[in-house]
Structure formats: C-alpha cells, structure tokens
N, C-alpha and C. Protein backbone atom coordinates (compact mmCIF):
# COMPACT_ATOMS: atom_id res chain seq x y z
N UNK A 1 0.85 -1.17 0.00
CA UNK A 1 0.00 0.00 0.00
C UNK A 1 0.89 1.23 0.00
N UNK A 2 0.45 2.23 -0.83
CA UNK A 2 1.47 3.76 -0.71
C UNK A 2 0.89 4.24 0.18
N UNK A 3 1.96 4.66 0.77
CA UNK A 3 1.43 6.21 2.29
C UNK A 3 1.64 7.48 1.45
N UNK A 4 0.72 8.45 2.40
CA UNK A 4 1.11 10.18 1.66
C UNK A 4 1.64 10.54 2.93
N UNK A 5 2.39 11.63 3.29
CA UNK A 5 2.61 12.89 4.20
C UNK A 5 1.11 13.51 4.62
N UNK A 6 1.00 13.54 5.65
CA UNK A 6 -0.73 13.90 5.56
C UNK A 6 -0.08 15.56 6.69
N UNK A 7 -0.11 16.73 5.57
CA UNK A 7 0.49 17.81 6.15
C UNK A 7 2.07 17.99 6.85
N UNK A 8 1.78 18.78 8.15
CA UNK A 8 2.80 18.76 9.42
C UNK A 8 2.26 17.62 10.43
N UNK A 9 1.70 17.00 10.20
CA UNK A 9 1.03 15.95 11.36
C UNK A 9 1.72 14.62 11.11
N UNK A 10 2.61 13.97 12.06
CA UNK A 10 3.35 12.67 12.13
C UNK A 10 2.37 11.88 12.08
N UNK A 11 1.93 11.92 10.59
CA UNK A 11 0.60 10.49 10.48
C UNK A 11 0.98 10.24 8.54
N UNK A 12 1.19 9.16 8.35
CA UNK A 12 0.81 9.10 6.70
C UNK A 12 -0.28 8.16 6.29
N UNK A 13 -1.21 8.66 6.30
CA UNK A 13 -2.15 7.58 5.72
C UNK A 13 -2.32 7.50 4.41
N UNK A 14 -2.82 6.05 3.73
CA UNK A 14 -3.04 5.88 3.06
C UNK A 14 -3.20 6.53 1.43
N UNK A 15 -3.11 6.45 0.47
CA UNK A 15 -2.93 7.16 -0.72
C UNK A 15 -4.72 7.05 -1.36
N UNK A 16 -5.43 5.75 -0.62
CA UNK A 16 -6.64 4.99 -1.18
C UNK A 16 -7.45 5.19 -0.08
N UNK A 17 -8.47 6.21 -0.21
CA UNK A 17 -9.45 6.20 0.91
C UNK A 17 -10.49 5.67 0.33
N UNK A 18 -11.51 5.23 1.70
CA UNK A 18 -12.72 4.80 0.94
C UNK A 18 -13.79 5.58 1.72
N UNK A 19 -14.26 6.74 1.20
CA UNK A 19 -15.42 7.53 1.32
C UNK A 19 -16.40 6.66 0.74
N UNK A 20 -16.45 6.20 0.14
CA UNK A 20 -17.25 4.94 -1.18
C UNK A 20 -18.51 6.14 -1.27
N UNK A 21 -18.01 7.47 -2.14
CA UNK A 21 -19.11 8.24 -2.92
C UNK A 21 -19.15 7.69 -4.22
N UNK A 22 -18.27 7.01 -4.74
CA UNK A 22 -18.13 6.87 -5.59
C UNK A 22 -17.60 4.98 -5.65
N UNK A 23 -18.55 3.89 -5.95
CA UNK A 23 -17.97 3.21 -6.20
C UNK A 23 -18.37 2.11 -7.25
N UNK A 24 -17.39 0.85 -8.17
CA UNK A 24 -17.16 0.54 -9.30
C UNK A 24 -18.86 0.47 -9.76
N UNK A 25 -18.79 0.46 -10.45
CA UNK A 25 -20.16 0.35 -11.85
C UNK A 25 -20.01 -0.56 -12.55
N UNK A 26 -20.94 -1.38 -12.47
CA UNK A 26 -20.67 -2.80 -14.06
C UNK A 26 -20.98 -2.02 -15.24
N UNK A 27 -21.05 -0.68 -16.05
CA UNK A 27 -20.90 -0.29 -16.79
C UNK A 27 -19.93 0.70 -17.19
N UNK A 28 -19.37 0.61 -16.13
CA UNK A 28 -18.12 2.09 -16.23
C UNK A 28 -18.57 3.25 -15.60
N UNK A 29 -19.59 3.32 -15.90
CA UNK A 29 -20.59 4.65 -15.23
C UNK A 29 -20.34 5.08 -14.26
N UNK A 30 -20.92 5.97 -13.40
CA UNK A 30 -21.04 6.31 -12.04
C UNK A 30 -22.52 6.13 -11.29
N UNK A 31 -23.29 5.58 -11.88
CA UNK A 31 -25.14 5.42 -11.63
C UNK A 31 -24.88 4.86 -10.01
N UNK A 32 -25.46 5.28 -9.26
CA UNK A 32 -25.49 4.41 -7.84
C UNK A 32 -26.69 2.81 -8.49
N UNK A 33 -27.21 2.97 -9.76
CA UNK A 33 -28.35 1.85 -9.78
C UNK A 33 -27.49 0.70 -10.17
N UNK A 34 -26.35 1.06 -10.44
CA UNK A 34 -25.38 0.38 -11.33
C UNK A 34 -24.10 -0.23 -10.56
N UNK A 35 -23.96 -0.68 -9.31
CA UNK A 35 -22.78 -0.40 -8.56
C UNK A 35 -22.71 -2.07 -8.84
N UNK A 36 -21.89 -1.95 -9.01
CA UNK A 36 -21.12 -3.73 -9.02
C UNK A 36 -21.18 -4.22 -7.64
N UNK A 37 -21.92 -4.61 -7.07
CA UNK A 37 -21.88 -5.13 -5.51
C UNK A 37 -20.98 -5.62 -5.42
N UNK A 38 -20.45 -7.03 -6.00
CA UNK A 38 -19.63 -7.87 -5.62
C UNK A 38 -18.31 -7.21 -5.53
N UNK A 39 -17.90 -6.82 -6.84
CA UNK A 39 -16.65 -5.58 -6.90
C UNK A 39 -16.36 -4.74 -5.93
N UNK A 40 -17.34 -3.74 -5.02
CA UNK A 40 -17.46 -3.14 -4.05
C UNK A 40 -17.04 -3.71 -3.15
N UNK A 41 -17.91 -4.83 -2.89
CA UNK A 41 -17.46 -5.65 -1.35
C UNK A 41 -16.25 -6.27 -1.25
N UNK A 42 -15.90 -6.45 -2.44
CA UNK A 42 -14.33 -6.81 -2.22
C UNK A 42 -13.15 -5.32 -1.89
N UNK A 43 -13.69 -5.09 -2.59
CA UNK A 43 -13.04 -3.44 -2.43
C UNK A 43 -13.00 -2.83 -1.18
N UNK A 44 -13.85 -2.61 -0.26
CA UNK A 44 -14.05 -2.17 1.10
C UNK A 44 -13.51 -3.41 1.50
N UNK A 45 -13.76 -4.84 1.57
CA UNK A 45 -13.16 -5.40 2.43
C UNK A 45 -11.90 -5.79 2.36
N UNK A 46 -11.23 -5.41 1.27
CA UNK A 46 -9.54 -5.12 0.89
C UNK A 46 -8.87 -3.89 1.90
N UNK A 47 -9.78 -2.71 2.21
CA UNK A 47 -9.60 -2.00 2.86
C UNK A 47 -9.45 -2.65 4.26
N UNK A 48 -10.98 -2.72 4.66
CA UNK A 48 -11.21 -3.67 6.33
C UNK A 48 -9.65 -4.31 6.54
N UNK A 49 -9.58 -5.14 5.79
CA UNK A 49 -8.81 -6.28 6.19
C UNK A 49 -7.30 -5.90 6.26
N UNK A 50 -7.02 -4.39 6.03
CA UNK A 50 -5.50 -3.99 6.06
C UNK A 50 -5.93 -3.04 7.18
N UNK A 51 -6.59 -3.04 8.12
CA UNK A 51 -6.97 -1.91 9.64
C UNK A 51 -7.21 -0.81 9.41
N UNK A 52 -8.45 -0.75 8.38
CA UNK A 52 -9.19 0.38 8.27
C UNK A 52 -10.46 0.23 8.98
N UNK A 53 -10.36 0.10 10.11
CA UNK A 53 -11.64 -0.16 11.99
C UNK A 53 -11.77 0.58 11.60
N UNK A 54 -11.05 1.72 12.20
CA UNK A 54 -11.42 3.03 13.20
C UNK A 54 -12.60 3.72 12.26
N UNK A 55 -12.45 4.36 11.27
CA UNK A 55 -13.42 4.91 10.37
C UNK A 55 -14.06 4.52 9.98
N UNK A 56 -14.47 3.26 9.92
CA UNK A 56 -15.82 2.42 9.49
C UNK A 56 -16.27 1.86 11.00
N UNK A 57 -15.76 1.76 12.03
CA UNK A 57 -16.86 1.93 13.15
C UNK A 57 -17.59 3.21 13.24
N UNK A 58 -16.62 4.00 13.47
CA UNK A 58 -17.43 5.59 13.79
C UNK A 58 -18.34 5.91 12.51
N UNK A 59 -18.03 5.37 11.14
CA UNK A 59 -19.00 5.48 10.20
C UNK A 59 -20.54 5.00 10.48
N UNK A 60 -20.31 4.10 11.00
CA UNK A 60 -21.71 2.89 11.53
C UNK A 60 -22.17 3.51 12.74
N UNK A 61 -21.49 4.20 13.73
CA UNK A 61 -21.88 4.41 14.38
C UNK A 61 -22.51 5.96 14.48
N UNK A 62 -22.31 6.89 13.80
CA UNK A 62 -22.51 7.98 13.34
C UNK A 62 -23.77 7.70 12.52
N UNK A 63 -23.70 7.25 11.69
CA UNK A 63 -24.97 6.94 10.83
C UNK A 63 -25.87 6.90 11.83
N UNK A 64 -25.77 5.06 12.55
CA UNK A 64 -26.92 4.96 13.52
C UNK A 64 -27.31 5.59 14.25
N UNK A 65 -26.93 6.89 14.66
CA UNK A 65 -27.41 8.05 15.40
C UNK A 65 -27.76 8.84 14.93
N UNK A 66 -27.15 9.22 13.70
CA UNK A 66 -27.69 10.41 13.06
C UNK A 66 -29.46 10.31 12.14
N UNK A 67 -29.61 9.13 11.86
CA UNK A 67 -30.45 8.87 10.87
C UNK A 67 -31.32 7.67 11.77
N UNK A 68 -30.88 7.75 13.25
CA UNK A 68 -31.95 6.84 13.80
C UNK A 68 -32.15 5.43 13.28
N UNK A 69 -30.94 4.64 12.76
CA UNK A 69 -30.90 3.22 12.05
C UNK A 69 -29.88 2.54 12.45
N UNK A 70 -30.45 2.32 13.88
CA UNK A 70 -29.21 1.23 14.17
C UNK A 70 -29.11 -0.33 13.94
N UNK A 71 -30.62 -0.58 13.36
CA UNK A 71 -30.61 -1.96 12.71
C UNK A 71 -29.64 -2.20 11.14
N UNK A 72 -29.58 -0.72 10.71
CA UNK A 72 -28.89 -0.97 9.24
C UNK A 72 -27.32 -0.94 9.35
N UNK A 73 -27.32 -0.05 10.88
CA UNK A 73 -25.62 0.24 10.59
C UNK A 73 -25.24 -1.47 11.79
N UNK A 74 -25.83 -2.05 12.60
CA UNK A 74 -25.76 -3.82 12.85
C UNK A 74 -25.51 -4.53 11.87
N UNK A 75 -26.67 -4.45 11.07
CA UNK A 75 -26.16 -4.88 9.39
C UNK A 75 -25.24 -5.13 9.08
N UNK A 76 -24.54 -3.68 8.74
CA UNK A 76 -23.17 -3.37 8.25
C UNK A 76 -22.02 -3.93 9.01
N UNK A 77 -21.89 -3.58 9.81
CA UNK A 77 -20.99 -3.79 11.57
C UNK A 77 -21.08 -5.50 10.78
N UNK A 78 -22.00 -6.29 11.12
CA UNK A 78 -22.20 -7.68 11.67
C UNK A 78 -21.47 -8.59 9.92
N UNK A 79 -22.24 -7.70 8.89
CA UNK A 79 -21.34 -8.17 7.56
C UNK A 79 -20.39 -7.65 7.05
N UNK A 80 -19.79 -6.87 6.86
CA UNK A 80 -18.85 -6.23 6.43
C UNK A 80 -16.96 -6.15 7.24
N UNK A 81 -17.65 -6.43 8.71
CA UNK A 81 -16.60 -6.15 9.84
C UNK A 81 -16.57 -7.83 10.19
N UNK A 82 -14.74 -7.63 10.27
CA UNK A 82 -14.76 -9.24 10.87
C UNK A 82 -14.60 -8.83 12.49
N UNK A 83 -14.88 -10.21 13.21
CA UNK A 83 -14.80 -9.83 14.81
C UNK A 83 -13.54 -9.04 15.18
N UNK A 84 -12.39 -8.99 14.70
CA UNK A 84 -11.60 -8.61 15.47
C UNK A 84 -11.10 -6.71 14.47
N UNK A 85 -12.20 -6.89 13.89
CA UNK A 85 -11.55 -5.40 13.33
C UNK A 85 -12.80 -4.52 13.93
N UNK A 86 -14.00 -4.91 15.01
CA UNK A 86 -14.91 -4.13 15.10
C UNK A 86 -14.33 -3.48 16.71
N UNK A 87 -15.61 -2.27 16.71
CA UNK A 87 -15.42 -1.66 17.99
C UNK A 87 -14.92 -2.19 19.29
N UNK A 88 -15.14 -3.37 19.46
CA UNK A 88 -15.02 -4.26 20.57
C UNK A 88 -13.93 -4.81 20.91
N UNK A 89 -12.88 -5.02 19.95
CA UNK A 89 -11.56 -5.53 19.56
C UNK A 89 -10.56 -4.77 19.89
N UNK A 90 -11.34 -3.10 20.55
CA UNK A 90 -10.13 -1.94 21.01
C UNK A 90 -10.04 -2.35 22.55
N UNK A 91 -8.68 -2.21 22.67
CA UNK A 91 -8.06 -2.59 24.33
C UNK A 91 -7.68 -1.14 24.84
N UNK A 92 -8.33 -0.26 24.01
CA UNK A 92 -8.12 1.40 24.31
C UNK A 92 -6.53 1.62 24.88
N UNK A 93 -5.64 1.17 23.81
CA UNK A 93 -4.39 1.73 24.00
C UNK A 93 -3.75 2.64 24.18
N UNK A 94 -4.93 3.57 23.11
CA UNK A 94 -4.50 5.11 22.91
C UNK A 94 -3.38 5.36 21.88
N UNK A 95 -2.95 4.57 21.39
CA UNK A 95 -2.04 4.46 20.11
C UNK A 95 -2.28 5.50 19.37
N UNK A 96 -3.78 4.93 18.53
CA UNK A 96 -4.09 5.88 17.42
C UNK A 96 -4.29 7.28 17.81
N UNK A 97 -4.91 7.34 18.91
CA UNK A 97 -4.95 8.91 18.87
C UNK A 97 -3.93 10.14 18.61
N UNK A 98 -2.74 9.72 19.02
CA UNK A 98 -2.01 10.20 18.71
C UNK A 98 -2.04 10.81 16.79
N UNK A 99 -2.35 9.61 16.22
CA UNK A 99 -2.64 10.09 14.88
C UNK A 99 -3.82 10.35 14.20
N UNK A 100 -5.11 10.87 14.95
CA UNK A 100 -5.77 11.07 15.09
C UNK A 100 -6.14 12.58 13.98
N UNK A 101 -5.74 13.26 12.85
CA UNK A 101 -6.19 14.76 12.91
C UNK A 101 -7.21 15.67 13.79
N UNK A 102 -8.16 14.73 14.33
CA UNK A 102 -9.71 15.17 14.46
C UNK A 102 -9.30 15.22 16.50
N UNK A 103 -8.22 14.51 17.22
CA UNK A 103 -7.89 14.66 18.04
C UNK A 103 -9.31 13.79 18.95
N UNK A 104 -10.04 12.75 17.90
CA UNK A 104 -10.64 12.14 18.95
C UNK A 104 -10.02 11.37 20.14
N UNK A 105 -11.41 11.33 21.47
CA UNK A 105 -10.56 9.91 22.18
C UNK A 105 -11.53 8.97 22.25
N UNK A 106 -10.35 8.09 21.07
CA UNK A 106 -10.77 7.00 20.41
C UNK A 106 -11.34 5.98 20.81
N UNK A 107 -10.25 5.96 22.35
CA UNK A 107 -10.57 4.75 23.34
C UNK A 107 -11.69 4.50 23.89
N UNK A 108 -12.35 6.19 24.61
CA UNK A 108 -13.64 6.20 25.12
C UNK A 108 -14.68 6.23 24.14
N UNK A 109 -14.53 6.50 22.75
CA UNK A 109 -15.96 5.69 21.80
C UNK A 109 -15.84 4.95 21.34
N UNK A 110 -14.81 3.94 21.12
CA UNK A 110 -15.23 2.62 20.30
C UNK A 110 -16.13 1.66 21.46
N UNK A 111 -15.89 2.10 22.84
CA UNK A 111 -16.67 1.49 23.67
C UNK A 111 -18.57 1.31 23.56
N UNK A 112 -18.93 2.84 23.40
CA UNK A 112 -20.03 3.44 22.63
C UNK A 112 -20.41 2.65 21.62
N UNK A 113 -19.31 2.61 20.67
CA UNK A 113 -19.73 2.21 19.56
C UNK A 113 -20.29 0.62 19.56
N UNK A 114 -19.53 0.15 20.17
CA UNK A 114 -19.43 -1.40 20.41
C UNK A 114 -21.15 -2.04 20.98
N UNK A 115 -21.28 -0.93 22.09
CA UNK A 115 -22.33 -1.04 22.59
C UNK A 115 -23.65 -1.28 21.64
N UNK A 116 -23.76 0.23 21.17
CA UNK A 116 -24.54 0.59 19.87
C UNK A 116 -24.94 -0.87 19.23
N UNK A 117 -23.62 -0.59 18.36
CA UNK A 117 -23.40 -1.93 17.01
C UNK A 117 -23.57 -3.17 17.25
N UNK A 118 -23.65 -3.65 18.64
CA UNK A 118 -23.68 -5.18 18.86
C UNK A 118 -22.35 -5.74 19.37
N UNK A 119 -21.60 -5.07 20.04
CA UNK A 119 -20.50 -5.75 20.78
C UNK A 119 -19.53 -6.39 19.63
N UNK A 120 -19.08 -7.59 20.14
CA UNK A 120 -18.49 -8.64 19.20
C UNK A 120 -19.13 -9.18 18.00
C-alpha cells in the first residue's frame, strides 16, 4: 500500500481512501443503480482487512445516530466487519490517537460504539 505525508502531522495515511461516494459500476458509469456489488465488497473489504476499523466503526456508528438506524448500521458492523476489526476488539491503547487529525478519544468511543453496534 502507498502512504502520503498527511500535512505537518506525524501520520501518513493511506494514498486509497474509501469515502465509497463513488464506487465501481458494471458499466463504467457512475449510476449508484449500477454499482457492481460484488466488486465493491471486495473493495471495502480489501480495505477492512489492512486496519481500516477506526473509520468504518465511527462510520456505523454515526450513521446509527444520526439517521436513527441502528438496525442498518448492525447490518453493516455484523457483515462487512470481521470480529476482530470491530469496535469491541479496542483494548483502548490510545495508540491511534495520537494520529488522530480530528484529536478524537478513540478509546472512550469505540466502547459506545461497540455497545450501539452489537458488541463482538
């Protein structure tokens, strides 16, 4: 995977984010009616599976609060996330925060989150 310089901040993440506003099309297109599921799910879970947690818990978990759907973002959490990359799997080290831009503490919501989403 390539890293970037992300500013003055001792963090390089990734060159490949997945906002997934945009993702593959079985026609080339950009149609959301058109999204290659299978292609996708490999795609995000190429991501998942190299320790991209942190932002796809708080994604799930943000949703389910914001939009009042915590059965859809369980969903997500329960298929998409393997057990040990979900909220529940943090031993609140405090590692990441440090690389944090947003200066969350990480430790005290993945607990939240865990709760929320269904634990393990």
């Amino acid at each position: 995977m390539n890293y970037r310089t992300f500013g003055k901040l001792d963090w390089k993440p990734s060159a490949l984010g997945f906002g997934c506003m945009r993702l593959p099309c079985r026609s080339g297109g950009n149609s959301g009616a058109d999204v290659d599921e299978e292609l996708a799910v490999r795609m995000i879970r190429l991501g998942i599976d190299r320790g991209v947690n942190i932002p796809f818990n708080f994604e799930l978990y943000n949703a389910a609060v914001m939009y009042d759907d915590a059965e859809t973002a369980r969903f997500r959490y329960g298929r998409f996330m393997a057990e040990g990359e979900r909220a529940s799997a943090c031993v609140a080290c405090g590692a990441c925060e440090s690389k944090c831009p947003q200066k969350i503490h990480i430790g005290g919501w993945m607990p939240k989150a865990a709760a929320l989403l269904g634990g393990s």
